[in-house]
N, C-alpha and C. Protein backbone atom coordinates (compact mmCIF):
# COMPACT_ATOMS: atom_id res chain seq x y z
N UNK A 1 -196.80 9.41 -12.09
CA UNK A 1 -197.42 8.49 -13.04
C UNK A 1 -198.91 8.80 -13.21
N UNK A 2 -199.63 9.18 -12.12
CA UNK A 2 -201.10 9.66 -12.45
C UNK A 2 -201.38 10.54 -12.61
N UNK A 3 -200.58 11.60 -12.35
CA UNK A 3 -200.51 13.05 -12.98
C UNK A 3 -200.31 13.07 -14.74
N UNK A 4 -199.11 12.29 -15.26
CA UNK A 4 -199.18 12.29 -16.48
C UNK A 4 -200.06 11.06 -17.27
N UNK A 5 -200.90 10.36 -16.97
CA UNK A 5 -202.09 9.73 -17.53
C UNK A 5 -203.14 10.46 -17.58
N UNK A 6 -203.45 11.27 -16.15
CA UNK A 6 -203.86 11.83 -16.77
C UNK A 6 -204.34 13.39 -17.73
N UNK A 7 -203.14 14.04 -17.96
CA UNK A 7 -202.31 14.81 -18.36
C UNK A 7 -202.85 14.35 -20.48
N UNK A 8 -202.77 12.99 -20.01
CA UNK A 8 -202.69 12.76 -21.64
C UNK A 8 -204.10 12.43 -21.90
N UNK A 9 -205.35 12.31 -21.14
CA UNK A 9 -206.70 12.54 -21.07
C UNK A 9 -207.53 13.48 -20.88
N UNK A 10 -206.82 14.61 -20.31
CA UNK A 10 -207.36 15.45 -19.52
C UNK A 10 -208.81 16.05 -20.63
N UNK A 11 -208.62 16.30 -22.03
CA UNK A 11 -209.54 16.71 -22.64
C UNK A 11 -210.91 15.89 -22.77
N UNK A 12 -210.45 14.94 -22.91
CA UNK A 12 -211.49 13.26 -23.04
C UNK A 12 -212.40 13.45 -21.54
N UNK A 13 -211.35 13.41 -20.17
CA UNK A 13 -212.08 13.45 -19.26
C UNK A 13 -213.13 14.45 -19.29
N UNK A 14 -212.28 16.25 -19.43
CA UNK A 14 -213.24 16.50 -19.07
C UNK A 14 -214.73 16.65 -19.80
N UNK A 15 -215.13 16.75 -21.02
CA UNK A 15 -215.87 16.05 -21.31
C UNK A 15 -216.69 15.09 -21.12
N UNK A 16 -216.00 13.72 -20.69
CA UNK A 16 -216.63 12.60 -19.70
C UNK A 16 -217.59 13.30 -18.88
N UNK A 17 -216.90 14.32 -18.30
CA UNK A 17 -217.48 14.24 -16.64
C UNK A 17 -218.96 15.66 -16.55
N UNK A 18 -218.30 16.19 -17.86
CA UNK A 18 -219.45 17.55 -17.48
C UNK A 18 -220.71 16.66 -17.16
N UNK A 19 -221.43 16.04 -17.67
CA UNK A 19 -222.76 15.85 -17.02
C UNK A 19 -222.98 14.49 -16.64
N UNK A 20 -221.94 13.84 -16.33
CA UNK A 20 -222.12 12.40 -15.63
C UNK A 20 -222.73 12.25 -14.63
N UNK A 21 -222.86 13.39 -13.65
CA UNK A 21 -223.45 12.86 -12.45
C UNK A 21 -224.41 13.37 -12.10
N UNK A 22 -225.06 13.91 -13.38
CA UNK A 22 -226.27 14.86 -13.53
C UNK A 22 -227.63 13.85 -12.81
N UNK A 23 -227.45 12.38 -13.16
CA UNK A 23 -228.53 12.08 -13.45
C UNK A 23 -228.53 11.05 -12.41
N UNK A 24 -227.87 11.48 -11.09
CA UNK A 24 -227.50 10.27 -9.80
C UNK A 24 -228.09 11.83 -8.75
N UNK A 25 -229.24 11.44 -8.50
CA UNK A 25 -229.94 11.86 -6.98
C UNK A 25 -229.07 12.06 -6.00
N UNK A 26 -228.63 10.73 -5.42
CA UNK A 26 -227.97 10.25 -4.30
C UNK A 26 -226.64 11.55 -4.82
N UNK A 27 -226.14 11.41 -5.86
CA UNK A 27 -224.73 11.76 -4.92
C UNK A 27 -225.27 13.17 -5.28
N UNK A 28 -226.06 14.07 -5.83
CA UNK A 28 -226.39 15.40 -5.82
C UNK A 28 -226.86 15.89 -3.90
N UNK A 29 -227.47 15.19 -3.38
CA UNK A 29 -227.89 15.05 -1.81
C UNK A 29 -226.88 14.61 -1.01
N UNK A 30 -225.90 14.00 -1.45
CA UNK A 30 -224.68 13.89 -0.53
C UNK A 30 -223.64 15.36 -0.60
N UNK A 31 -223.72 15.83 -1.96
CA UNK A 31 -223.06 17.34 -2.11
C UNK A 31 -223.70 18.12 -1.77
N UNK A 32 -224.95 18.19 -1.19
CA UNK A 32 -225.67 19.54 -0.54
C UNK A 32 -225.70 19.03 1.15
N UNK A 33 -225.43 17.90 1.06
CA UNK A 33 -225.92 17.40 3.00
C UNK A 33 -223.80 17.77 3.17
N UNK A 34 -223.01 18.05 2.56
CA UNK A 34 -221.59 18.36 2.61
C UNK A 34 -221.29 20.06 2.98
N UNK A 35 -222.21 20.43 1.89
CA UNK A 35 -222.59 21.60 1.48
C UNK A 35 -223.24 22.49 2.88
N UNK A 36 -224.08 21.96 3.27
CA UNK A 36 -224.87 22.32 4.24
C UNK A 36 -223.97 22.65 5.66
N UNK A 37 -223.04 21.55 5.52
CA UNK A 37 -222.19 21.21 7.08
C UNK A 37 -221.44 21.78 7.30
N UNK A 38 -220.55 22.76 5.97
CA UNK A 38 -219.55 23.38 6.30
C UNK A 38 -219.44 25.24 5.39
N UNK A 39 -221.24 25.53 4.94
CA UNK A 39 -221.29 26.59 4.56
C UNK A 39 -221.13 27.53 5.38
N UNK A 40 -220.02 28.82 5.17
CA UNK A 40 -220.24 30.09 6.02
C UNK A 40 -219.08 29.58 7.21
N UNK A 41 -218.19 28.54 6.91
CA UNK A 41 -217.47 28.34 8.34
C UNK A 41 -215.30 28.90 7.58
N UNK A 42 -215.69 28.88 5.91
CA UNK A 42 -214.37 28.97 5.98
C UNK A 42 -214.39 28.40 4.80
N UNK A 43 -213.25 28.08 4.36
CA UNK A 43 -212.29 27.68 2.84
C UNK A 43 -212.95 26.39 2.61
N UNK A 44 -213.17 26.09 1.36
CA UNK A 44 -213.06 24.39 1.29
C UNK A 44 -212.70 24.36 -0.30
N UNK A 45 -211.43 23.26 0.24
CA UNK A 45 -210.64 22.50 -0.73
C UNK A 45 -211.49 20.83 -1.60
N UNK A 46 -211.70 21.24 -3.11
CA UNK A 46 -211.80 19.74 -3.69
C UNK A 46 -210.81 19.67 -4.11
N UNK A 47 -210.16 18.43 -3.41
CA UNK A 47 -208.79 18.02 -3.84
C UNK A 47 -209.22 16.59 -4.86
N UNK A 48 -208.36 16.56 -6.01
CA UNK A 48 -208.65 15.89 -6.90
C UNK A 48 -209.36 16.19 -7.85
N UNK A 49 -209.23 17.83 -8.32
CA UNK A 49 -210.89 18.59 -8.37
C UNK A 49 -210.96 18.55 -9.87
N UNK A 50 -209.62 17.90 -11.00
CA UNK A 50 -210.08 17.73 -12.62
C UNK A 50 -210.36 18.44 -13.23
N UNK A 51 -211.19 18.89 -14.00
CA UNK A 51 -211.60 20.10 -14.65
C UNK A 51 -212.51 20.82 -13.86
N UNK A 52 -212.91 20.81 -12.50
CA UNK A 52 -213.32 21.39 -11.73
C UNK A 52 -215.14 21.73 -12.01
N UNK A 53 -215.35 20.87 -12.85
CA UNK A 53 -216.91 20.59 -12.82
C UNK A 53 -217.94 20.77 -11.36
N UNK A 54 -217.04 20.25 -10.17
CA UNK A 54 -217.76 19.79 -9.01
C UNK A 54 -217.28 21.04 -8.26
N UNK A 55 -216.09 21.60 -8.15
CA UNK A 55 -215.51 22.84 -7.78
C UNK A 55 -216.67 23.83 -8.08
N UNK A 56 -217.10 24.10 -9.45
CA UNK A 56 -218.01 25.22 -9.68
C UNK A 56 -219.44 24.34 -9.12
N UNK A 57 -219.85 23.72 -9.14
CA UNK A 57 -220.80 23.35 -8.37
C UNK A 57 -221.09 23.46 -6.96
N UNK A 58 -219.95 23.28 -6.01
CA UNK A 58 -219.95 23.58 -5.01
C UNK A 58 -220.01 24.93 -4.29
N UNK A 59 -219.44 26.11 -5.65
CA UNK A 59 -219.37 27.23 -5.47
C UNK A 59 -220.53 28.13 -5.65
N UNK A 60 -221.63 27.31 -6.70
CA UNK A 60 -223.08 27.10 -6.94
C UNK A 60 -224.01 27.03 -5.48
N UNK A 61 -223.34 25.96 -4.25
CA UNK A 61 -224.37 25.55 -3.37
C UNK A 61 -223.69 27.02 -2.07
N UNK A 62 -222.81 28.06 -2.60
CA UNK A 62 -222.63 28.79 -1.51
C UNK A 62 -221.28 28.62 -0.75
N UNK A 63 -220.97 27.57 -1.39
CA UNK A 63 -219.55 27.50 -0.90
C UNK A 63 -218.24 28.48 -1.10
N UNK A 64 -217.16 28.62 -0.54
CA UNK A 64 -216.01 29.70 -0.56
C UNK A 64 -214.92 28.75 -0.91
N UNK A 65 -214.70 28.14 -2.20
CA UNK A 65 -214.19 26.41 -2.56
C UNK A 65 -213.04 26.70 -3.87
N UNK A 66 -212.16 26.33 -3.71
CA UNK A 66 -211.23 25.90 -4.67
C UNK A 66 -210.38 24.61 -4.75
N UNK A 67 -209.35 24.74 -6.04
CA UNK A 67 -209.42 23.50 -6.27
C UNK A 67 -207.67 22.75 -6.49
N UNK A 68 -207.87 21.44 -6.08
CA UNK A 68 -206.29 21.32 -6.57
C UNK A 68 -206.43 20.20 -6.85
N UNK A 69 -205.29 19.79 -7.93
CA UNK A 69 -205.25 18.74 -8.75
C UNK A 69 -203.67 18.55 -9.06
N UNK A 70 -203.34 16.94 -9.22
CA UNK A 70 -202.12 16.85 -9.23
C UNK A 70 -201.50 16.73 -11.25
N UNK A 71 -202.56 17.05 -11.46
CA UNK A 71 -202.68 16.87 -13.08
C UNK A 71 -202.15 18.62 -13.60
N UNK A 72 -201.24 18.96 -13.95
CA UNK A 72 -201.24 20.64 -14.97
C UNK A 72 -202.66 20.28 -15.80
N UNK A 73 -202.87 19.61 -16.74
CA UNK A 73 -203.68 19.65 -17.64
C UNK A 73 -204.57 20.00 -17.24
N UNK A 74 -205.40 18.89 -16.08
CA UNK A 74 -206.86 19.46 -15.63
C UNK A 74 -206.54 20.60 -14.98
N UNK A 75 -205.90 21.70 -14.29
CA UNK A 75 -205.85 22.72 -13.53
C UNK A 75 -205.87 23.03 -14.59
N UNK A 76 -205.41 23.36 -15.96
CA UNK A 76 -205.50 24.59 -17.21
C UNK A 76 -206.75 24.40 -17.69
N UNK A 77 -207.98 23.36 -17.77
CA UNK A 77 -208.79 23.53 -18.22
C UNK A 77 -209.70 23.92 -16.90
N UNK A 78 -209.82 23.83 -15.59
CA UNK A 78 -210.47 24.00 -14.72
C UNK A 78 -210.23 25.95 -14.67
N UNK A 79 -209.10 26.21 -15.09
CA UNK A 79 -209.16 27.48 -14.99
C UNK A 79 -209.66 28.15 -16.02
N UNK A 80 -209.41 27.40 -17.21
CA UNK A 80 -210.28 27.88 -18.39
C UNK A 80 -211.92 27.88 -18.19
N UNK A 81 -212.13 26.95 -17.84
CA UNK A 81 -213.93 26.66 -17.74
C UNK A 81 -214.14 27.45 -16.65
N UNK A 82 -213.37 27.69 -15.73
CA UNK A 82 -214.58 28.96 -14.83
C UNK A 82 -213.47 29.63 -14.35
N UNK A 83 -213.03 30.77 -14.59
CA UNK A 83 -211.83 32.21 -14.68
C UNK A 83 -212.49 32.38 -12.76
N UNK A 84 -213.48 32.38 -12.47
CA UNK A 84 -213.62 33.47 -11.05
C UNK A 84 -213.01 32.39 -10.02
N UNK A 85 -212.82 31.31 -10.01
CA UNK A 85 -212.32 30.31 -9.03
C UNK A 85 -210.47 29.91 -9.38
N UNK A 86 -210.36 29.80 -7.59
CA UNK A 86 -209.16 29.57 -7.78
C UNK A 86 -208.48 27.86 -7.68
N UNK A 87 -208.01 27.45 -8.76
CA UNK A 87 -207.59 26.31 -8.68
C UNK A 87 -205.89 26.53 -9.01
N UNK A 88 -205.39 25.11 -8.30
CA UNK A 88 -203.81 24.92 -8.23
C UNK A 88 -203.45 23.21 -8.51
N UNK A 89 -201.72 23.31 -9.13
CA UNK A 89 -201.66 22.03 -9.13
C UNK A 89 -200.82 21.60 -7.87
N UNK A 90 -200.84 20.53 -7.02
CA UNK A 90 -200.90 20.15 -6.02
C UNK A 90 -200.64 18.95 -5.71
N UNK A 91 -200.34 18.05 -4.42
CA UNK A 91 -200.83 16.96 -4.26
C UNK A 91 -201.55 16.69 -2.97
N UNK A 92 -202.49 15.72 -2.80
CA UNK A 92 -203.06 15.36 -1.48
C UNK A 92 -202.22 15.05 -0.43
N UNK A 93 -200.96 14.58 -0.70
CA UNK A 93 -199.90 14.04 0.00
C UNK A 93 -199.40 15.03 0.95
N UNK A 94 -199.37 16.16 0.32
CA UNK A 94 -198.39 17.42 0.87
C UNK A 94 -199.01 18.49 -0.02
N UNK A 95 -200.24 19.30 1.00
CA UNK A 95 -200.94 20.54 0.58
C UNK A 95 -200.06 21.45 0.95
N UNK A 96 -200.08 22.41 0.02
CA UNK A 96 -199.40 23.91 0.45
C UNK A 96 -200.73 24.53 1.04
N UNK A 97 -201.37 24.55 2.15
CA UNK A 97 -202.60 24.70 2.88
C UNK A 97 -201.93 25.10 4.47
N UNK A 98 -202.52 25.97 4.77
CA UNK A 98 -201.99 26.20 6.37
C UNK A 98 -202.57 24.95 7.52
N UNK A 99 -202.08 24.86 8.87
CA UNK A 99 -202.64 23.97 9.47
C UNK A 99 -204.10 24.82 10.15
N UNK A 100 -205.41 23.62 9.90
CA UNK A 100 -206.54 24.42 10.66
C UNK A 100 -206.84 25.31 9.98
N UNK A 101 -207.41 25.10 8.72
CA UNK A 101 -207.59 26.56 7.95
C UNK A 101 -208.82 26.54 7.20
N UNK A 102 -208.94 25.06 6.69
CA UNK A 102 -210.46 24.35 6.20
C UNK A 102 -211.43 24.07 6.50
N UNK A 103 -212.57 24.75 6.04
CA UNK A 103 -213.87 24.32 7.13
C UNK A 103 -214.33 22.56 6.22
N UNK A 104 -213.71 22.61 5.41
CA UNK A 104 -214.36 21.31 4.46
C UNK A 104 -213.25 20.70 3.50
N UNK A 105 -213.19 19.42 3.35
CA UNK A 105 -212.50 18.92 2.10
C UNK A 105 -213.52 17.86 1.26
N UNK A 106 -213.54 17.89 -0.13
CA UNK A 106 -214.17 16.98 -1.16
C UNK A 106 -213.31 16.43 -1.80
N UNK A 107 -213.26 15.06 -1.69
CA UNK A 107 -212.52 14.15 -2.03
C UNK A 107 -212.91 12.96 -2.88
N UNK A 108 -213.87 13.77 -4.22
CA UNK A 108 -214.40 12.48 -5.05
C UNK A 108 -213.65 11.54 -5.81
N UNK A 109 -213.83 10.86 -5.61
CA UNK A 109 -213.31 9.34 -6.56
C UNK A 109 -211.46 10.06 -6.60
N UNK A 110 -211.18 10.95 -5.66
CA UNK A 110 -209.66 11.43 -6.03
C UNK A 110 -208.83 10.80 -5.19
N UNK A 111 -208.79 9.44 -4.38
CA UNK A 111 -207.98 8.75 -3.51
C UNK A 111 -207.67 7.31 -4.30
N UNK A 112 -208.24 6.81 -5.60
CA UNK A 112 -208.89 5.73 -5.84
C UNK A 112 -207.53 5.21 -6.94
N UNK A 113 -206.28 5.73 -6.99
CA UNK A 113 -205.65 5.29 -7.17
C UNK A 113 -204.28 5.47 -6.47
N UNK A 114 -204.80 5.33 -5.35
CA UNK A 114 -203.73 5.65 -4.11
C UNK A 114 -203.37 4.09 -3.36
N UNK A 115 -202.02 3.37 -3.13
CA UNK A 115 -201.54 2.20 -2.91
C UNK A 115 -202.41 2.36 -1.54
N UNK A 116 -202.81 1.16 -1.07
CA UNK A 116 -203.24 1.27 0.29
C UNK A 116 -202.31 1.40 1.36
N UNK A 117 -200.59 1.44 1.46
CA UNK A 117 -199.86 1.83 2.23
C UNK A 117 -199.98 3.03 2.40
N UNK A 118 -200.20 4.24 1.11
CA UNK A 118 -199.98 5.45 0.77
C UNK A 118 -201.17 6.14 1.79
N UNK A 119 -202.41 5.62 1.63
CA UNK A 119 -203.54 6.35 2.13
C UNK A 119 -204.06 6.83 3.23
N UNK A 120 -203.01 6.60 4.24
CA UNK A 120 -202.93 6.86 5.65
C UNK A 120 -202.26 8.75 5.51
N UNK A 121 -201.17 8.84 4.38
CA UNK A 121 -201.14 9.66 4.39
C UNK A 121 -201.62 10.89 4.41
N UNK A 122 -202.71 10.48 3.31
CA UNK A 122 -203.73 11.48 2.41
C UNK A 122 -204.82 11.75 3.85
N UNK A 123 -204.81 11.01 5.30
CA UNK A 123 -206.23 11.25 6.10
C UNK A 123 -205.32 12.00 7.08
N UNK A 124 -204.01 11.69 7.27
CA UNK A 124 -203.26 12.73 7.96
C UNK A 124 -202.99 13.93 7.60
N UNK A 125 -203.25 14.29 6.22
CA UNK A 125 -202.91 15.81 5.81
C UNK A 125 -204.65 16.22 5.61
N UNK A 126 -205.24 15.50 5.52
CA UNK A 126 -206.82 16.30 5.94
C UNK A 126 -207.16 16.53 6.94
N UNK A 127 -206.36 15.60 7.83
CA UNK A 127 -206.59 16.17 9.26
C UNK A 127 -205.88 17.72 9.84
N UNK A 128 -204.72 17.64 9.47
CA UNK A 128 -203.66 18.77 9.31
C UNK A 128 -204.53 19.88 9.21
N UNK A 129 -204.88 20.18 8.05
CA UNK A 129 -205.79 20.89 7.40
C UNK A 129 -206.78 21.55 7.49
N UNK A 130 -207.31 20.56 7.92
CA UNK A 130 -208.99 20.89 8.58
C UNK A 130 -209.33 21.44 10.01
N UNK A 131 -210.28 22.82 10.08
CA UNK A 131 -210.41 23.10 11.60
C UNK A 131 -211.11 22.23 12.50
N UNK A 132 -210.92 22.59 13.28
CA UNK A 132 -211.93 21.47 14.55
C UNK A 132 -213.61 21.67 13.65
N UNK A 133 -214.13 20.53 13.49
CA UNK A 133 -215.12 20.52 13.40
C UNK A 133 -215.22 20.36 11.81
N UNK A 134 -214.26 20.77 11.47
CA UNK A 134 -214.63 20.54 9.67
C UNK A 134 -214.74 19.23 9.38
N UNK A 135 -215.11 19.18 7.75
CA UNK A 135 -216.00 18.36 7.67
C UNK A 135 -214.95 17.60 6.22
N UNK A 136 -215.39 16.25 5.63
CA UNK A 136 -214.75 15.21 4.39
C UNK A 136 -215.88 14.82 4.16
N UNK A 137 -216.03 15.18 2.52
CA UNK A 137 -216.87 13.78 1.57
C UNK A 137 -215.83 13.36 0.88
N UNK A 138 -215.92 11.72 1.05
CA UNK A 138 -215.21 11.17 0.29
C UNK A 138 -216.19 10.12 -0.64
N UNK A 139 -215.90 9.82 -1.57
CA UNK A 139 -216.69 9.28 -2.97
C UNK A 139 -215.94 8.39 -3.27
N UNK A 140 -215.81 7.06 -3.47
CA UNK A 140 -215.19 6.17 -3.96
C UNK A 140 -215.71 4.64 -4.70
N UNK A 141 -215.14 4.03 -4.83
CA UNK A 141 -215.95 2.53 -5.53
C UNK A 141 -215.91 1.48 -4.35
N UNK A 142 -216.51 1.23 -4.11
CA UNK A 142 -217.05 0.00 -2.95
C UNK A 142 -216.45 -1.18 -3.60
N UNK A 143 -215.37 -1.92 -2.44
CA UNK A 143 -215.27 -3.29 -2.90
C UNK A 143 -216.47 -4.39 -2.38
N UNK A 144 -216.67 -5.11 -2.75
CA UNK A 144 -217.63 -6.10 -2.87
C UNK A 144 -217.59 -7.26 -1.55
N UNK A 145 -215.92 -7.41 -1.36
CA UNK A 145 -216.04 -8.20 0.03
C UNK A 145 -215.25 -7.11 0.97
N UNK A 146 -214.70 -7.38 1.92
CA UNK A 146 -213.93 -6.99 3.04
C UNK A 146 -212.60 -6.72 2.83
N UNK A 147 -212.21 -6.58 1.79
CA UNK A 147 -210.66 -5.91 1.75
C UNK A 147 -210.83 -5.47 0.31
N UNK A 148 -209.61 -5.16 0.35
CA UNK A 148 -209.21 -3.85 -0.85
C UNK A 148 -208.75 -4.52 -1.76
N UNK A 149 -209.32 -3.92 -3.09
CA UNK A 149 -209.24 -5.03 -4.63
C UNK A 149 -208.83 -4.22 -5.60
N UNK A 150 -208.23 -4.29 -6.64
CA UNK A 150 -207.63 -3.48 -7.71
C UNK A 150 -208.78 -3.91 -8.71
N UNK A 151 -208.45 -2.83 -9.45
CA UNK A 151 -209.28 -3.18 -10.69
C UNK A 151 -208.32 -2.03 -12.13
N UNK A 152 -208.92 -2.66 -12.95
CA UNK A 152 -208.09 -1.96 -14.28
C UNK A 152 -208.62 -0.63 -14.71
N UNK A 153 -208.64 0.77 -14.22
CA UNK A 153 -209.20 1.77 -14.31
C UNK A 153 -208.86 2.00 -16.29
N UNK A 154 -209.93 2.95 -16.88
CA UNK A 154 -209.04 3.06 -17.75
C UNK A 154 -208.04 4.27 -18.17
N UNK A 155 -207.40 4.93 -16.87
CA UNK A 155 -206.85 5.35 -16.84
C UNK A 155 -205.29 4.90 -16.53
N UNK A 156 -205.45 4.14 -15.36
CA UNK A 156 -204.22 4.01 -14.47
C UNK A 156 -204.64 3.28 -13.05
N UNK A 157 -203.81 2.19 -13.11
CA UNK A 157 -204.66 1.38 -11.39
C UNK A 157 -205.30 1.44 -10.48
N UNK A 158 -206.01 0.98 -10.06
CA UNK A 158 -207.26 1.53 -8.95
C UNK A 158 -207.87 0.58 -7.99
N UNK A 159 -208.00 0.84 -7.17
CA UNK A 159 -208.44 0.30 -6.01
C UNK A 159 -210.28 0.41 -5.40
N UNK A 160 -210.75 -0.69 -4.95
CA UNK A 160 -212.40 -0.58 -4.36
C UNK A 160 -211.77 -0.86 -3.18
N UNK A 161 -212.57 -0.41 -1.83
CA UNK A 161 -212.50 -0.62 -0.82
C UNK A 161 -213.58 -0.51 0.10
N UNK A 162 -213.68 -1.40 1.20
CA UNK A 162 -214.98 -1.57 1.96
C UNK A 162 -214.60 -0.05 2.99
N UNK A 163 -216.01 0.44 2.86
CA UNK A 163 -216.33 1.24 4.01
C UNK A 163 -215.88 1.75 4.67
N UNK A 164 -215.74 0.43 5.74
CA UNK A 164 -215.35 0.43 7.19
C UNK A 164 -214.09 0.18 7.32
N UNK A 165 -213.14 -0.32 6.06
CA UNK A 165 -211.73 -0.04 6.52
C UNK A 165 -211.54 1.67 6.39
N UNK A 166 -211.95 2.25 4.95
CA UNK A 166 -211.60 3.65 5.28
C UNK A 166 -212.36 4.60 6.35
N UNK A 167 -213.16 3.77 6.67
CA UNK A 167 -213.83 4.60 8.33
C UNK A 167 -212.73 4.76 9.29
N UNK A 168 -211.96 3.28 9.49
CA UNK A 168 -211.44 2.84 10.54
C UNK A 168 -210.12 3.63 10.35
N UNK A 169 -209.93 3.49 8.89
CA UNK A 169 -208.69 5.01 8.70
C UNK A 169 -208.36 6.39 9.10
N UNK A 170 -209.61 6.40 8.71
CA UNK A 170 -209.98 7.96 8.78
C UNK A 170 -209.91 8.13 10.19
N UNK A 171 -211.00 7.13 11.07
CA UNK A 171 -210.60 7.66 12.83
C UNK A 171 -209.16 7.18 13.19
N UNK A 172 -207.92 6.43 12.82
CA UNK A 172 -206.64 6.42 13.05
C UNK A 172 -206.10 7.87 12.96
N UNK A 173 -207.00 8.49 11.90
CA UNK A 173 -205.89 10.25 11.94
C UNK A 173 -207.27 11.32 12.36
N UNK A 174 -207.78 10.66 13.33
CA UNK A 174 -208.47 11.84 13.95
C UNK A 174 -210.17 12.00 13.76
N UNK A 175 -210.71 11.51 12.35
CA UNK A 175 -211.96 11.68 11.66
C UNK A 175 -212.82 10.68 11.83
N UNK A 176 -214.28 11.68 12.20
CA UNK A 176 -215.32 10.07 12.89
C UNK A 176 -215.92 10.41 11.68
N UNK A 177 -216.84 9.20 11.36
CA UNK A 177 -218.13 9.29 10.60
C UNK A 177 -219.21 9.80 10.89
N UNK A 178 -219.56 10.40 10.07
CA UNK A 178 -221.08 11.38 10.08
C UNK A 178 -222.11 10.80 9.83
N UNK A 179 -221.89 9.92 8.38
CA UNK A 179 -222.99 9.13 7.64
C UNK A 179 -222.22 8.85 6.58
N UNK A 180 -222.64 7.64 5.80
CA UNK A 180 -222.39 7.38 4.68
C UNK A 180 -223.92 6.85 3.42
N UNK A 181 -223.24 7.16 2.30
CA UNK A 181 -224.61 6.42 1.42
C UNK A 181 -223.74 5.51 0.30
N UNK A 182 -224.59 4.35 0.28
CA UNK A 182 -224.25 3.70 -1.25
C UNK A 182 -225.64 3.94 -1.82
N UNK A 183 -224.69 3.44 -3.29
CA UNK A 183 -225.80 2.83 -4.24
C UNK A 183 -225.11 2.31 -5.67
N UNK A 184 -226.08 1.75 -6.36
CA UNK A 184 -225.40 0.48 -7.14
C UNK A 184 -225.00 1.81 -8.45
N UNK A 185 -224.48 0.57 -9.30
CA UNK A 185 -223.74 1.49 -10.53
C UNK A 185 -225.09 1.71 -11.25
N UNK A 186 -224.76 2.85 -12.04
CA UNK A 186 -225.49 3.28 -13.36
C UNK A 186 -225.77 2.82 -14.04
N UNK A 187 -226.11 3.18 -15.39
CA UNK A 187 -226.02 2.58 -16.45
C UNK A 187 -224.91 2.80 -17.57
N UNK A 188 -223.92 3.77 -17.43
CA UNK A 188 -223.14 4.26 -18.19
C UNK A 188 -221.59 4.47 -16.92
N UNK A 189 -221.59 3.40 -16.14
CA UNK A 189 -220.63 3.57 -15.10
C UNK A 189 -220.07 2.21 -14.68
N UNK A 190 -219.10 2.05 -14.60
CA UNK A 190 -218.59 0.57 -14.31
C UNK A 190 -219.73 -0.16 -13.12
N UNK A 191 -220.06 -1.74 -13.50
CA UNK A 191 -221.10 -2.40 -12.61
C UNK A 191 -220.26 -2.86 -11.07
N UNK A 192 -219.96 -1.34 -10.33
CA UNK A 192 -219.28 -1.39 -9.08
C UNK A 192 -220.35 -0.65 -8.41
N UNK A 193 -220.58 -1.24 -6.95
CA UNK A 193 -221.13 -0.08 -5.98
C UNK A 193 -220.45 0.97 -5.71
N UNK A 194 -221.32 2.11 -5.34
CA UNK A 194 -220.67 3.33 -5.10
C UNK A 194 -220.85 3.79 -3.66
N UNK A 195 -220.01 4.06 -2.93
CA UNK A 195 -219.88 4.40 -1.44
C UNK A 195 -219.37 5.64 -1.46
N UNK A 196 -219.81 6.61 -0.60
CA UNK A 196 -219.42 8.23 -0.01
C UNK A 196 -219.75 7.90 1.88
N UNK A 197 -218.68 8.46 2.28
CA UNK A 197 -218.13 8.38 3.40
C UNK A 197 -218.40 10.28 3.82
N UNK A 198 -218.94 10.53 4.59
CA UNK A 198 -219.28 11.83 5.53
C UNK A 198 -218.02 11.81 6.99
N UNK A 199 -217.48 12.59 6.97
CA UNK A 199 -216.69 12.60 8.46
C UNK A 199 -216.29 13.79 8.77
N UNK A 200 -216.08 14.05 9.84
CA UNK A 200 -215.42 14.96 10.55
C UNK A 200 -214.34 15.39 11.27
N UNK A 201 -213.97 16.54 11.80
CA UNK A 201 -212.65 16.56 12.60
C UNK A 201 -213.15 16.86 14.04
């Protein structure tokens, strides 16, 4: 179901996204303090990676990074917009990825329409995944109180969630926190806080 929503956006998005996050500091310093932690150690996967805007960016800060997406559409334009990187269609659920093979995973806003039963899954196959020591940014929408809230994406259903439950997730399958940053919405971005979560294996 979120593969083909967005399948039937994929052009609109990517568009959306080429320079959306041009003009947010914070999360440009959260992709180089990511950047920094796991350059020169090995592979890193952006899963959820869309037209792969952030994929070639990452590949920009020195990274050895490709991309997977559970969308065909965005993987045909991610391969169109930059030919030297390798992107695949995929799911977070169940990577075709060896075990211990990742020095890094980027995981922007790509969990955020995942049931909260489901999402235990998605921290067990990053754990899978990832070598000792590798590293997760995760990017998501901050809920406002202490549990997990839906909201009407305009794509397809979506979820905010506090922090410290997906902290407390993440160390259930293995991953501590490094650091995290918020900061409030934009001006051209839904009026939600924005939370990125740093962790490790």
């Amino acid at each position: 179901m979120t593969a083909a929503a967005y399948d039937a956006i994929a052009d609109q998005y990517a568009e959306f996204a080429r320079e959306i996050w041009d003009e947010y500091p914070l999360d440009r310093a959260a992709w180089t303090a990511f950047a920094d932690s796991v350059r020169g150690r090995g592979p890193v996967a952006d899963l959820g990676c869309g037209p792969g805007h952030l994929t070639a960016h990452l590949n920009n800060l020195g990274l050895d990074v490709f991309g997977v997406d559970l969308s065909p559409a965005m993987i045909t334009l991610a391969r169109q917009a930059h030919p030297n990187l390798r992107f695949e269609v995929g799911s977070m659920a169940a990577l075709d990825i060896p075990d211990a093979s990742l020095a890094g995973i980027l995981t922007w806003y790509s969990t955020i329409h995942t049931p909260p039963e489901e999402l235990p899954e998605y921290f067990a196959e990053f754990t899978r995944t990832l070598a000792p020591g590798g590293h997760v940014l995760l990017g998501c929408f901050e809920a406002e109180k202490d549990e997990v809230t839906t909201f009407d994406h305009k794509v397809t259903k979506a979820y905010r969630w506090p922090l410290d439950e997906l902290k407390a997730m993440a160390a259930a399958a293995g991953l501590r926190e490094v650091g995290r940053i918020h900061r409030e919405a934009g001006e051209n971005e839904r009026p939600f806080r924005q939370g990125r979560l740093l962790l490790r294996k």
